[in-house]
PDB file of N, CA and C in Angstrom:
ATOM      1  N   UNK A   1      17.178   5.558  14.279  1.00  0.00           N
ATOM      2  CA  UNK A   1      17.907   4.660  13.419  1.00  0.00           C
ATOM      3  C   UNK A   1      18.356   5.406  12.168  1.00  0.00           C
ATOM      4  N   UNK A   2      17.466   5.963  11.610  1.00  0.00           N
ATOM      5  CA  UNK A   2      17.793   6.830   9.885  1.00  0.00           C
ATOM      6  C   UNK A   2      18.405   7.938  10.114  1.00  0.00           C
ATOM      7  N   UNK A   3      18.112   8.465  11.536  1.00  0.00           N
ATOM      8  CA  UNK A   3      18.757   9.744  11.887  1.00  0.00           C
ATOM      9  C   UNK A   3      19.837   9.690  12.429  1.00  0.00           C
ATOM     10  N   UNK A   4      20.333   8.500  13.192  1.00  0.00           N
ATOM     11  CA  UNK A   4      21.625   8.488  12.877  1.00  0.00           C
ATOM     12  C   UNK A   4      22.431   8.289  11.826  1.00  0.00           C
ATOM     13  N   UNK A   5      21.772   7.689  10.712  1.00  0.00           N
ATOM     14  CA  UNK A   5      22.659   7.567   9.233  1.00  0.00           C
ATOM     15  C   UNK A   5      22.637   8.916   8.433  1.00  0.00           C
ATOM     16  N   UNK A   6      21.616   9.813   8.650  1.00  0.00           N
ATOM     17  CA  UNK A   6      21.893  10.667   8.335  1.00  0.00           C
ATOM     18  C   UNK A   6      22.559  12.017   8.589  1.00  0.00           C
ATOM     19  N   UNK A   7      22.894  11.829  10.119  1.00  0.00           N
ATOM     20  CA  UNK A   7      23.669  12.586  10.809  1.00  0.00           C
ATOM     21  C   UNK A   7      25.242  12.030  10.409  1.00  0.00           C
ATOM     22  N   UNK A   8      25.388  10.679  10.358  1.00  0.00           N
ATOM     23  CA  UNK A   8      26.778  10.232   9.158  1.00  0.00           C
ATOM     24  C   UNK A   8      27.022  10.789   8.534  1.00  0.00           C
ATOM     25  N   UNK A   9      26.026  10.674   7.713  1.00  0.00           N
ATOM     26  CA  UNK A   9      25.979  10.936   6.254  1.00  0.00           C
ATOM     27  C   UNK A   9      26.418  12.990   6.299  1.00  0.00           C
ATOM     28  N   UNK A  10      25.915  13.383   6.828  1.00  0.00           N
ATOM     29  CA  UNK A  10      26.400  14.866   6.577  1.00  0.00           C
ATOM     30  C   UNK A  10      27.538  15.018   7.609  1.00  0.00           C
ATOM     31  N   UNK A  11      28.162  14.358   8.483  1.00  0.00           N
ATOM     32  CA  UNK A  11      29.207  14.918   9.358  1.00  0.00           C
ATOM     33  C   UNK A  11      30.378  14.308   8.432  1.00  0.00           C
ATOM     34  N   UNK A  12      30.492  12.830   7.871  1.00  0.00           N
ATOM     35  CA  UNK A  12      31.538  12.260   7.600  1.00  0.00           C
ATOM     36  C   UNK A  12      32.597  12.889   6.679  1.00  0.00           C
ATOM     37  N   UNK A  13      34.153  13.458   6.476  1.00  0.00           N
ATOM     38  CA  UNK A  13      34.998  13.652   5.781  1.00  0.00           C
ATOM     39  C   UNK A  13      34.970  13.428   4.569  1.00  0.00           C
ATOM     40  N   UNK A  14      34.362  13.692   3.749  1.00  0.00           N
ATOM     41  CA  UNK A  14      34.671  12.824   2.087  1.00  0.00           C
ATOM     42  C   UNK A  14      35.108  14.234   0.881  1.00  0.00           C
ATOM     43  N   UNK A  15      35.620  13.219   0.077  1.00  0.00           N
ATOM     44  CA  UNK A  15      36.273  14.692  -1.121  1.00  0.00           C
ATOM     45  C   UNK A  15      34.586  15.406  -2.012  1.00  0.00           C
ATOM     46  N   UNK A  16      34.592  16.074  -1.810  1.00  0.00           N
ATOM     47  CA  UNK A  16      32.818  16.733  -2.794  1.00  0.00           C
ATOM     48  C   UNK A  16      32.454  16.237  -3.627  1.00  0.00           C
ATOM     49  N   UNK A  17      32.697  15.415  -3.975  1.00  0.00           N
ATOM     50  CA  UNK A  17      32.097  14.429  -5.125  1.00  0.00           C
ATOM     51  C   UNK A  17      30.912  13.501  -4.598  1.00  0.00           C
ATOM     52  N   UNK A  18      31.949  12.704  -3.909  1.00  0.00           N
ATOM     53  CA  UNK A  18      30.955  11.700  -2.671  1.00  0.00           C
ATOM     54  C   UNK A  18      30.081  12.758  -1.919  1.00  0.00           C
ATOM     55  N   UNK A  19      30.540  13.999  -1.534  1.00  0.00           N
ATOM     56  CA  UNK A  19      29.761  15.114  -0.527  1.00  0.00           C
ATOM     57  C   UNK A  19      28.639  15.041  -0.779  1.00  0.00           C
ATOM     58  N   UNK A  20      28.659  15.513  -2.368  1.00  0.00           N
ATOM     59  CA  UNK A  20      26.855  15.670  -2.690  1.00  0.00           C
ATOM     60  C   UNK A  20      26.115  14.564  -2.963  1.00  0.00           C
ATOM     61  N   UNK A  21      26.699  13.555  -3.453  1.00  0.00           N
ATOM     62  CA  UNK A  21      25.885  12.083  -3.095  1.00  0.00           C
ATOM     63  C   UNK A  21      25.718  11.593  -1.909  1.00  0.00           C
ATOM     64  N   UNK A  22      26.449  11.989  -0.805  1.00  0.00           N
ATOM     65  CA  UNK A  22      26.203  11.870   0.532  1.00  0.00           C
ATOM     66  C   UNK A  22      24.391  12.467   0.963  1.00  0.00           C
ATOM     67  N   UNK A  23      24.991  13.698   0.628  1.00  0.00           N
ATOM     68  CA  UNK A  23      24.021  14.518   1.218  1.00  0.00           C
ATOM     69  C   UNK A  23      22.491  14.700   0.393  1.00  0.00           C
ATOM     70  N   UNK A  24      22.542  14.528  -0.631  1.00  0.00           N
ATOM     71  CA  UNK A  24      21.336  13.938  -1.453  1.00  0.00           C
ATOM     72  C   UNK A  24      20.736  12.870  -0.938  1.00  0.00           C
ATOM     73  N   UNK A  25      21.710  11.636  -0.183  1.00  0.00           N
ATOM     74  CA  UNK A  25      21.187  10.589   0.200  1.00  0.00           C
ATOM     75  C   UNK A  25      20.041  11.188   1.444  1.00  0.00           C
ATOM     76  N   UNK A  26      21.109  11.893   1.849  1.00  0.00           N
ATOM     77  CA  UNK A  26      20.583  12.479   3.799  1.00  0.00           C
ATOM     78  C   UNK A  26      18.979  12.915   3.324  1.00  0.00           C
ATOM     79  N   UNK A  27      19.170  13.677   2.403  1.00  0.00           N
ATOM     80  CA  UNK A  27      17.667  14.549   1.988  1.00  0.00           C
ATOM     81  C   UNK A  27      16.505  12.704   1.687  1.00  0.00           C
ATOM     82  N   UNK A  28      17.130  12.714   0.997  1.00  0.00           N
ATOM     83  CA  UNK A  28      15.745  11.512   0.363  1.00  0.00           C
ATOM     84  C   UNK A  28      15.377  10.967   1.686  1.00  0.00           C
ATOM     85  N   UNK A  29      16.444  10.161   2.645  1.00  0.00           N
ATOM     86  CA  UNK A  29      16.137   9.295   3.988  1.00  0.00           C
ATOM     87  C   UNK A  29      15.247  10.314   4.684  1.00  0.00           C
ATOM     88  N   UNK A  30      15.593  11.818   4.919  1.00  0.00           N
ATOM     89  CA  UNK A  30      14.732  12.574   5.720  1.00  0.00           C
ATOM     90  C   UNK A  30      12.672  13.220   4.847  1.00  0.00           C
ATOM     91  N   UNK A  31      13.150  12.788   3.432  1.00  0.00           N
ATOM     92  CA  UNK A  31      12.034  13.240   2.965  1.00  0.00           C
ATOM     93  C   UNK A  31      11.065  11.621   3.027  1.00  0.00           C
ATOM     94  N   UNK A  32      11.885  10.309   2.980  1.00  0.00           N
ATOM     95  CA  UNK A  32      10.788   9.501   2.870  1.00  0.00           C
ATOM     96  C   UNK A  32      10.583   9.530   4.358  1.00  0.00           C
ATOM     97  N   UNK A  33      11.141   9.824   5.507  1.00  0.00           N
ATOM     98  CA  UNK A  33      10.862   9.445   7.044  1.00  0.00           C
ATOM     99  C   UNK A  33       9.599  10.636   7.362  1.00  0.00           C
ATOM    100  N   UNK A  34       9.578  11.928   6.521  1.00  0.00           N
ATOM    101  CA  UNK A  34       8.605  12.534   6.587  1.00  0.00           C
ATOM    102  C   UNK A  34       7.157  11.915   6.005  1.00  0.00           C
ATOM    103  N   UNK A  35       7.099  11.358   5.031  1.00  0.00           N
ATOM    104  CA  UNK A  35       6.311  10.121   4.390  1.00  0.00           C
ATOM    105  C   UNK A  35       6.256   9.352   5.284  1.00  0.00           C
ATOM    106  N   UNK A  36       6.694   8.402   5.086  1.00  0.00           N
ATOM    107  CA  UNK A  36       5.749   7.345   6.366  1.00  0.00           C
ATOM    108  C   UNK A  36       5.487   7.954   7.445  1.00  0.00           C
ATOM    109  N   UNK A  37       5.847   8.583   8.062  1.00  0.00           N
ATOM    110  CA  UNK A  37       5.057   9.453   9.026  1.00  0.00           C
ATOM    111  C   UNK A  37       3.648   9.609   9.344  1.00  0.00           C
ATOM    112  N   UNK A  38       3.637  10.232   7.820  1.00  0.00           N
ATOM    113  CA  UNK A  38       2.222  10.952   7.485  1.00  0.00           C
ATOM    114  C   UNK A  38       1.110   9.550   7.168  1.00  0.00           C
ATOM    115  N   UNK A  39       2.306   8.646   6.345  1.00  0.00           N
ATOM    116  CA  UNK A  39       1.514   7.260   5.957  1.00  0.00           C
ATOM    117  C   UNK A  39       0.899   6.651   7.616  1.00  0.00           C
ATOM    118  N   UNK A  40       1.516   6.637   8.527  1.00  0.00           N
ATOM    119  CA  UNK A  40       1.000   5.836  10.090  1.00  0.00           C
ATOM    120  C   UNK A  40       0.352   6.720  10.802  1.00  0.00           C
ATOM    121  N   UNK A  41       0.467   7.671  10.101  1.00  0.00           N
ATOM    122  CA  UNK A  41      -0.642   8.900  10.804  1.00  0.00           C
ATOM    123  C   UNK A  41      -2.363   8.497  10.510  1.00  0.00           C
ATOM    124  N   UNK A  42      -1.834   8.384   9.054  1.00  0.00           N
ATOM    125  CA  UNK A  42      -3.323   8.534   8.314  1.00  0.00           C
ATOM    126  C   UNK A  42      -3.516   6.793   8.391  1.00  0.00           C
ATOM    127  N   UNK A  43      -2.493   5.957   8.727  1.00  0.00           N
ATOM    128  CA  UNK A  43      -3.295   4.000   8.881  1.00  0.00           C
ATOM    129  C   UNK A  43      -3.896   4.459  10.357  1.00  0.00           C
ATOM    130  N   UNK A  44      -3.388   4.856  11.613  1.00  0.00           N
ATOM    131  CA  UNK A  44      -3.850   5.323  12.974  1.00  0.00           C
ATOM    132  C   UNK A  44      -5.064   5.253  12.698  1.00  0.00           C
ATOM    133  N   UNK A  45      -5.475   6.424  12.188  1.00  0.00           N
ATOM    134  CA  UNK A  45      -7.076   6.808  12.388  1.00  0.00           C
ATOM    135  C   UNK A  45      -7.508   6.326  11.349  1.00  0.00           C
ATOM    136  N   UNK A  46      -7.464   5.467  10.195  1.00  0.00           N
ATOM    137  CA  UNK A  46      -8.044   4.562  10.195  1.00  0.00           C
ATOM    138  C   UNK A  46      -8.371   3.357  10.643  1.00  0.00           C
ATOM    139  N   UNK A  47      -7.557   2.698  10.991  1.00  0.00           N
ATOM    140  CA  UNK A  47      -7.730   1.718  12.645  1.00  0.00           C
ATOM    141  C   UNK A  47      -8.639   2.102  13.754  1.00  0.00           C
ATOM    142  N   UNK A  48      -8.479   3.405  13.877  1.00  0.00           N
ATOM    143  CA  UNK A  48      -8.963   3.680  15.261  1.00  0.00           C
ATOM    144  C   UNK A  48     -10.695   3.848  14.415  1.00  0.00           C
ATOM    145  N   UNK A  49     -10.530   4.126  13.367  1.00  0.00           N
ATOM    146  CA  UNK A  49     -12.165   3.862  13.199  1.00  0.00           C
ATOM    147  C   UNK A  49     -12.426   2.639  12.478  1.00  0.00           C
ATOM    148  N   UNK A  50     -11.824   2.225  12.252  1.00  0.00           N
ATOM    149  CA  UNK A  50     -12.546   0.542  11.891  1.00  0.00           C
ATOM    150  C   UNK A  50     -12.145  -0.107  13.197  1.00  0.00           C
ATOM    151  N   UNK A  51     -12.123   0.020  14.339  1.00  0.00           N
ATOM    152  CA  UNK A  51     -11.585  -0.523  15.466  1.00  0.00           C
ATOM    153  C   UNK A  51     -13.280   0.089  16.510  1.00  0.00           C
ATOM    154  N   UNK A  52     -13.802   0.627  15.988  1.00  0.00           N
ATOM    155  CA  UNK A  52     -15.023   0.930  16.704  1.00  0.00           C
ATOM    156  C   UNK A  52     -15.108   2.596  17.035  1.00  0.00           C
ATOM    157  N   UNK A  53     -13.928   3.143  16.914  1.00  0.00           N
ATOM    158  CA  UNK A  53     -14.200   4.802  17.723  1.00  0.00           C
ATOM    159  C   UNK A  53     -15.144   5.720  16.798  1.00  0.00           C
ATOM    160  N   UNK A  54     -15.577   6.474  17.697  1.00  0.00           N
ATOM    161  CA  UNK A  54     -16.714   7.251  17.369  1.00  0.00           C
ATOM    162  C   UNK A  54     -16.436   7.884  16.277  1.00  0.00           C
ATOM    163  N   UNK A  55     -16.433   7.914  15.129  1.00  0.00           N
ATOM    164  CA  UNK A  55     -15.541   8.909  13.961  1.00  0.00           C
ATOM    165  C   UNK A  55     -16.650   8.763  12.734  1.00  0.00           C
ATOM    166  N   UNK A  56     -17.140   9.930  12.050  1.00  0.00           N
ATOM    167  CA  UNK A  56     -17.380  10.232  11.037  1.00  0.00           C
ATOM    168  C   UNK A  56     -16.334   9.446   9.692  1.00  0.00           C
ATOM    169  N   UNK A  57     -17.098   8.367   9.371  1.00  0.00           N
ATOM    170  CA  UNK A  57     -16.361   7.566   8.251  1.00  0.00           C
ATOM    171  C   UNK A  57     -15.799   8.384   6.855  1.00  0.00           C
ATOM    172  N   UNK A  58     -17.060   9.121   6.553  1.00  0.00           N
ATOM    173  CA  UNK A  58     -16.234   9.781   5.165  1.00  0.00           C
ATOM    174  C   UNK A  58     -15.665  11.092   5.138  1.00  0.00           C
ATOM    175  N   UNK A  59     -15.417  11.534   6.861  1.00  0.00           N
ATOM    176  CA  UNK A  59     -14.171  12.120   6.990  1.00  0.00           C
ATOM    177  C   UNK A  59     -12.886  11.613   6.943  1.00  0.00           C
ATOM    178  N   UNK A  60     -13.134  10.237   7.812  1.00  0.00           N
ATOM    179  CA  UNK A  60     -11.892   9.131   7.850  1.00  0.00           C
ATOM    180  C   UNK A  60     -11.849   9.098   6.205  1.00  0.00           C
ATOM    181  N   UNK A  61     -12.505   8.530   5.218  1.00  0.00           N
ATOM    182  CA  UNK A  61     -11.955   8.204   4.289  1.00  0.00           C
ATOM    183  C   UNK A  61     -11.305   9.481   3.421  1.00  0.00           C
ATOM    184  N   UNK A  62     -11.762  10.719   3.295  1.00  0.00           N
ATOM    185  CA  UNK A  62     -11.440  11.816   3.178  1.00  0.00           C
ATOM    186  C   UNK A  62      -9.960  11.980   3.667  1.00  0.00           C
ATOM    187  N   UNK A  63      -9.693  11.806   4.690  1.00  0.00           N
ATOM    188  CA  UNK A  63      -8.377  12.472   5.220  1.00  0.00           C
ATOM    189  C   UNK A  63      -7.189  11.203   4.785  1.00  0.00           C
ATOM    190  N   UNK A  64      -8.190  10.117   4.229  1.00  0.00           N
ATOM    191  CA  UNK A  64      -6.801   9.032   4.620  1.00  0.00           C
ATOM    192  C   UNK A  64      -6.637   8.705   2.594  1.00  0.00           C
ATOM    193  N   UNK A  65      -7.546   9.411   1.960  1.00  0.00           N
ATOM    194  CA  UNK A  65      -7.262   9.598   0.499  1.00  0.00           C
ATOM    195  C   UNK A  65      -6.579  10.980   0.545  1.00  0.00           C
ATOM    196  N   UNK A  66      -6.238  11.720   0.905  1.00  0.00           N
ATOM    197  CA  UNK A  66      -5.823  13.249   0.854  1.00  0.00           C
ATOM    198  C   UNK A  66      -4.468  12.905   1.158  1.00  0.00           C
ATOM    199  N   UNK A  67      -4.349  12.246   2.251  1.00  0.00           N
ATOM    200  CA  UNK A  67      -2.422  11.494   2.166  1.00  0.00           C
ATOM    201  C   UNK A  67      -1.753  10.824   1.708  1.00  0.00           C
ATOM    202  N   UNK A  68      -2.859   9.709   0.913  1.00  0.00           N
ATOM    203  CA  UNK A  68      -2.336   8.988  -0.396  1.00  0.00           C
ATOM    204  C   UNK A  68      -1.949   9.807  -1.114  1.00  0.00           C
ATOM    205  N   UNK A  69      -2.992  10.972  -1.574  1.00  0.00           N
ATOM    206  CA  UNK A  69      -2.374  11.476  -2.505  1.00  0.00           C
ATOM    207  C   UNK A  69      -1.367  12.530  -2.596  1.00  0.00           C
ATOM    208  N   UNK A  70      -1.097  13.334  -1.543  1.00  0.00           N
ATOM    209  CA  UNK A  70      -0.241  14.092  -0.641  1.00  0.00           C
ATOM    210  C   UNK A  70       1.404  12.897  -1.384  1.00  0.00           C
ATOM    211  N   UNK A  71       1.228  12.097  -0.663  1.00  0.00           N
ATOM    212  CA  UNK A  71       2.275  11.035  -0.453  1.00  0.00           C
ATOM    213  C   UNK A  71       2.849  10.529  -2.055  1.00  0.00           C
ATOM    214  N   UNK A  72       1.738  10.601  -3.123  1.00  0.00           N
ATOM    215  CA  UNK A  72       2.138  10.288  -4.238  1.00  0.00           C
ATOM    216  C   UNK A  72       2.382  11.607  -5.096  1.00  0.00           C
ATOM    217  N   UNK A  73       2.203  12.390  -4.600  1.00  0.00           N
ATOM    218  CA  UNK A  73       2.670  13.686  -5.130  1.00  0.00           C
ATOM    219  C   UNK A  73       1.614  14.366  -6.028  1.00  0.00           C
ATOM    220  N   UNK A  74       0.057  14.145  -5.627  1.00  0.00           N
ATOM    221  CA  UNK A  74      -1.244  14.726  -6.591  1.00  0.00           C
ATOM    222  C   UNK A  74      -1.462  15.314  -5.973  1.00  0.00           C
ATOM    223  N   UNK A  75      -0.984  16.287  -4.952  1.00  0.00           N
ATOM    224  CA  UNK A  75      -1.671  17.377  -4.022  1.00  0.00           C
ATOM    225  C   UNK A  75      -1.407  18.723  -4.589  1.00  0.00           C
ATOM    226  N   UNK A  76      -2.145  20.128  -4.406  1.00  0.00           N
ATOM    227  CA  UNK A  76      -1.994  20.806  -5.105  1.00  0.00           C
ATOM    228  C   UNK A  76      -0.870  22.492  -4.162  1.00  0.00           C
ATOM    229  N   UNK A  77      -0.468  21.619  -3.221  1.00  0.00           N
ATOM    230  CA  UNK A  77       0.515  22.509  -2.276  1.00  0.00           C
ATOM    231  C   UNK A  77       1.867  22.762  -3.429  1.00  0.00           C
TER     232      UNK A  77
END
């Protein structure tokens, strides 16, 4: 769905003005789709361990605070 708007978004004809507001757009849609990503990565396995699976909890909570903060931009990458 986003990847086709953003495949728009960088193929479509426009004078360079609109270009780089185009393509700024393309970046943000592809940087938040990398985000939630990571966000349903890290709800997954928490589900899957409050759902009963065999999992070390304060690893689960460990990995699923490390992408909050990843995600809010407190990580030190």
């Amino acid at each position: 769905m986003a990847d086709d708007l953003v495949r728009r978004l960088r193929n479509v004809q426009f004078w360079q003005a609109d270009c780089d507001v185009r393509m700024q757009a393309a970046a943000r849609i592809e940087e938040l789709e990398a985000k939630l990503a990571k966000a349903v990565e890290a709800l997954a396995l928490a589900d899957a361990a409050l759902s009963g699976a065999n999992m070390n909890m304060r690893v689960v909570e460990q990995k699923v605070k490390a992408t909050l903060a990843e995600l809010k931009g407190q990580n030190d990458e």
